[in-house]
Protein backbone atom coordinates (compact mmCIF):
# COMPACT_ATOMS: atom_id res chain seq x y z
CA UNK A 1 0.00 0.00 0.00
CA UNK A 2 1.57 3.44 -0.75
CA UNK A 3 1.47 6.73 1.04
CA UNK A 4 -1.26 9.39 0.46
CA UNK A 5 0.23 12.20 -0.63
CA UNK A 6 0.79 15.31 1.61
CA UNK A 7 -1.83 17.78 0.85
CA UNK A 8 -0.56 20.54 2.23
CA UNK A 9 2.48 22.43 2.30
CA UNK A 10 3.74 25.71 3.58
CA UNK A 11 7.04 27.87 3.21
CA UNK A 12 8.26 30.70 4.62
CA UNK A 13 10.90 33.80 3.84
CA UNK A 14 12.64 36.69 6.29
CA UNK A 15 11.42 40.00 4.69
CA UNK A 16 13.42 43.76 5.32
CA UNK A 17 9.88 45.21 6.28
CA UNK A 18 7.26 45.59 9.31
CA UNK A 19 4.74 42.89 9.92
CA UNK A 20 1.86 45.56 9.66
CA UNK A 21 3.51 46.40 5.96
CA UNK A 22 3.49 43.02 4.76
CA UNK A 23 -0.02 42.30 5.99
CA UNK A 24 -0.78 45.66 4.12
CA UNK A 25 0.10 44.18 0.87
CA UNK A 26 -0.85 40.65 1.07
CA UNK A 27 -4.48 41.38 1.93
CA UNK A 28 -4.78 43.62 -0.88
CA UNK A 29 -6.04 40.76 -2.89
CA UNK A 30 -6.16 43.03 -5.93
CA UNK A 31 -2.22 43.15 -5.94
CA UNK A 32 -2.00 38.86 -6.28
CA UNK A 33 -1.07 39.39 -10.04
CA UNK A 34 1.89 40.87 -9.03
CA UNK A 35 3.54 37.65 -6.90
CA UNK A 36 1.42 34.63 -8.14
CA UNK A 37 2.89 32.09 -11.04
CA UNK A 38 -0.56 31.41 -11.84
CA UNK A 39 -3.10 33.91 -9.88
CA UNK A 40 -2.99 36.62 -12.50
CA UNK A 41 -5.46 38.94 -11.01
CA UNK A 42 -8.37 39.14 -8.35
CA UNK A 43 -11.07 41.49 -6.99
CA UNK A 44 -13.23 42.09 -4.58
CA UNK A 45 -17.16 41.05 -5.45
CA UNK A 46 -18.43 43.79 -3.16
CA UNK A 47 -15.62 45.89 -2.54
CA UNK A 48 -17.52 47.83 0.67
CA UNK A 49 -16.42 44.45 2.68
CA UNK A 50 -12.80 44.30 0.95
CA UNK A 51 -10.53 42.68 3.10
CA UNK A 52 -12.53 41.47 6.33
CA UNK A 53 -13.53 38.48 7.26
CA UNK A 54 -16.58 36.48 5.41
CA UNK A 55 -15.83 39.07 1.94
CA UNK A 56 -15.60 36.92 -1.17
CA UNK A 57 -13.29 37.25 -4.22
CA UNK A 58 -12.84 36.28 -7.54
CA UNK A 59 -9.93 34.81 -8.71
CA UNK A 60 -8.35 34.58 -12.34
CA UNK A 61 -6.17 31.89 -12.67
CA UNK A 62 -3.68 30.94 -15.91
CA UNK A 63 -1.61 28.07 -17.04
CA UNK A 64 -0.55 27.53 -20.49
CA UNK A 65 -3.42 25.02 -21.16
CA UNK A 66 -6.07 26.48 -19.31
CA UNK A 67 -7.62 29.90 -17.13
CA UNK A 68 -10.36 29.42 -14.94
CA UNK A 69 -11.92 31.75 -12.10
CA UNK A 70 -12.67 30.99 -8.40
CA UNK A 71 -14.71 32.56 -5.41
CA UNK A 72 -12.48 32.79 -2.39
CA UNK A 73 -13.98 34.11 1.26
CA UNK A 74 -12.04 35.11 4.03
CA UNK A 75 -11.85 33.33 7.14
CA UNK A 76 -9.01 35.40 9.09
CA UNK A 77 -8.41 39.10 8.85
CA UNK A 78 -5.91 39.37 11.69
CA UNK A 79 -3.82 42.81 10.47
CA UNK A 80 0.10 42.26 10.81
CA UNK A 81 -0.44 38.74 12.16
CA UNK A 82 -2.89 36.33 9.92
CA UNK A 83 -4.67 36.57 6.27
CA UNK A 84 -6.43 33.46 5.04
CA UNK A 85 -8.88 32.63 2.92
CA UNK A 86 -10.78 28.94 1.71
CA UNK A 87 -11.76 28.66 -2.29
CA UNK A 88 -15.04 27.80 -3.48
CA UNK A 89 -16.69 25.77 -0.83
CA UNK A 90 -14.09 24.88 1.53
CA UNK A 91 -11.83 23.21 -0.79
CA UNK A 92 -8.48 24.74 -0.54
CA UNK A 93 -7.56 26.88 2.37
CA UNK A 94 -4.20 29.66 1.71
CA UNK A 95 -3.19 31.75 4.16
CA UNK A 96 -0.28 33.85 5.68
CA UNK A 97 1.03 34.72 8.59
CA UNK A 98 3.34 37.14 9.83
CA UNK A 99 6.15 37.03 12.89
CA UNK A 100 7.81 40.15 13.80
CA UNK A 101 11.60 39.83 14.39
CA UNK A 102 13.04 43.17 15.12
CA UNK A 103 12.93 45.47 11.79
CA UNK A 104 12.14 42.30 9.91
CA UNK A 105 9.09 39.57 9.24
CA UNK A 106 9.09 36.32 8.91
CA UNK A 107 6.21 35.37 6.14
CA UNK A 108 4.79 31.87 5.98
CA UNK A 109 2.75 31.11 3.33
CA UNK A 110 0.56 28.14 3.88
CA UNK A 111 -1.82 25.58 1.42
CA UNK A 112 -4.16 22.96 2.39
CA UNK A 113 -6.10 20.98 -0.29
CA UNK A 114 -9.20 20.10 2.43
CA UNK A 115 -11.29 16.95 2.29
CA UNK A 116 -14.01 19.11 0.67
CA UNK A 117 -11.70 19.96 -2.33
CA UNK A 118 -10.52 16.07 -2.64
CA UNK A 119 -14.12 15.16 -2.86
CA UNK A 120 -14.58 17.41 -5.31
CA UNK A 121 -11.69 15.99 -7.53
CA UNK A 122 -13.11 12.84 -7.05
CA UNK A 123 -16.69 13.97 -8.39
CA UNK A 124 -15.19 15.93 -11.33
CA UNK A 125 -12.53 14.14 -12.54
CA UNK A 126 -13.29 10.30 -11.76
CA UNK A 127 -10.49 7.76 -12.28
CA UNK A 128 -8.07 10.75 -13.50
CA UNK A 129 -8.85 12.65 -9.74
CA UNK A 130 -5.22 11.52 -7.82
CA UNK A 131 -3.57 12.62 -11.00
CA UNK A 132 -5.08 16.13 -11.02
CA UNK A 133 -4.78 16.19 -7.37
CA UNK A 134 -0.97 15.54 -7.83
CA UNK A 135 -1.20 18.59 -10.41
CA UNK A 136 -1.85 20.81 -8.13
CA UNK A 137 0.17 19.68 -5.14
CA UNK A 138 2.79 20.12 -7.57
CA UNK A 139 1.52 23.50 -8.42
CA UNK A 140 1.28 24.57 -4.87
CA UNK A 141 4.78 23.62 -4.23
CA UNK A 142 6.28 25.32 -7.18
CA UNK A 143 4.00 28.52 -6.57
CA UNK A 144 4.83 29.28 -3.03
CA UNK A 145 8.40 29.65 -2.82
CA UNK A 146 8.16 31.62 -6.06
CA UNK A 147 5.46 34.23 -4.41
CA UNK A 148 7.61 34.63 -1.35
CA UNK A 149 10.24 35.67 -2.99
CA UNK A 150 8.13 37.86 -5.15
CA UNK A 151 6.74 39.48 -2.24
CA UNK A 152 10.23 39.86 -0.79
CA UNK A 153 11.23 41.70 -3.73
CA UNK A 154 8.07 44.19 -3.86
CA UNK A 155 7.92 44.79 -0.11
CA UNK A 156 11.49 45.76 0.07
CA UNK A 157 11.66 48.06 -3.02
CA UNK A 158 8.64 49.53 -1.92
């Protein structure tokens, strides 16, 4: 019997800047275009309700092969310490979170493919779900190190 894969993964990068700044600029989901591999741009549905917690968001997403939109809601709005969100109906939850170490900030960026989204697979995709699963573990794992350091490089030129 082999392993189930890990479904989750998380990473995290020292950046030159406050933990209130970072939060600043991670929450602004309307900036994602600007760090994501594959998020290319987002907005706020109702934009009275941008950035607190229960406020939805639409998500544009691109790969070569395909670009498809989500709805994303946020489930912590915790300013300089937590932002976090779960697409579509509890099926992936991202997130970061921010520790203050003297002038710097520690960012961890965290993914976790929940047993709603797996379900899902499973329902769409059939015998092909643990390959498209696999996709975007892979994805995930790619991505986050890459928006880190993205971030890193905006927050600190900023």
């Amino acid at each position: 019997m082999t392993e189930a894969p890990i479904r989750t993964h998380e990473k995290s990068i020292m950046v030159d800047t406050t933990a209130p700044a970072l939060y600043d600029l991670v929450s602004d989901v309307t900036r994602t275009g600007e760090w994501s591999p594959v998020c290319t741009a987002c907005w706020w549905d109702d934009v009275s309700r941008a950035g607190q917690v229960g406020a939805w968001f639409t998500g544009r997403n691109q790969l070569p092969e395909r670009t498809w939109e989500t709805r994303s809601q946020v489930v912590v709005a915790d300013r300089a310490r937590e932002f976090a969100w779960l697409v579509g109906s509890g099926f992936v939850r991202w997130g970061f979170t921010f520790e203050p170490d003297g002038g710097t900030t520690r960012v961890t960026e965290s993914w976790h493919f929940l047993p709603a989204g797996i379900a899902m697979f499973h329902e769409r995709y059939g015998d092909t779900a643990e390959i498209e699963i696999d996709e975007r573990i892979r994805l995930a794992h790619d991505g986050i190190p890459r928006t880190l350091e993205a971030i890193k490089r905006i927050a600190e030129t900023s």
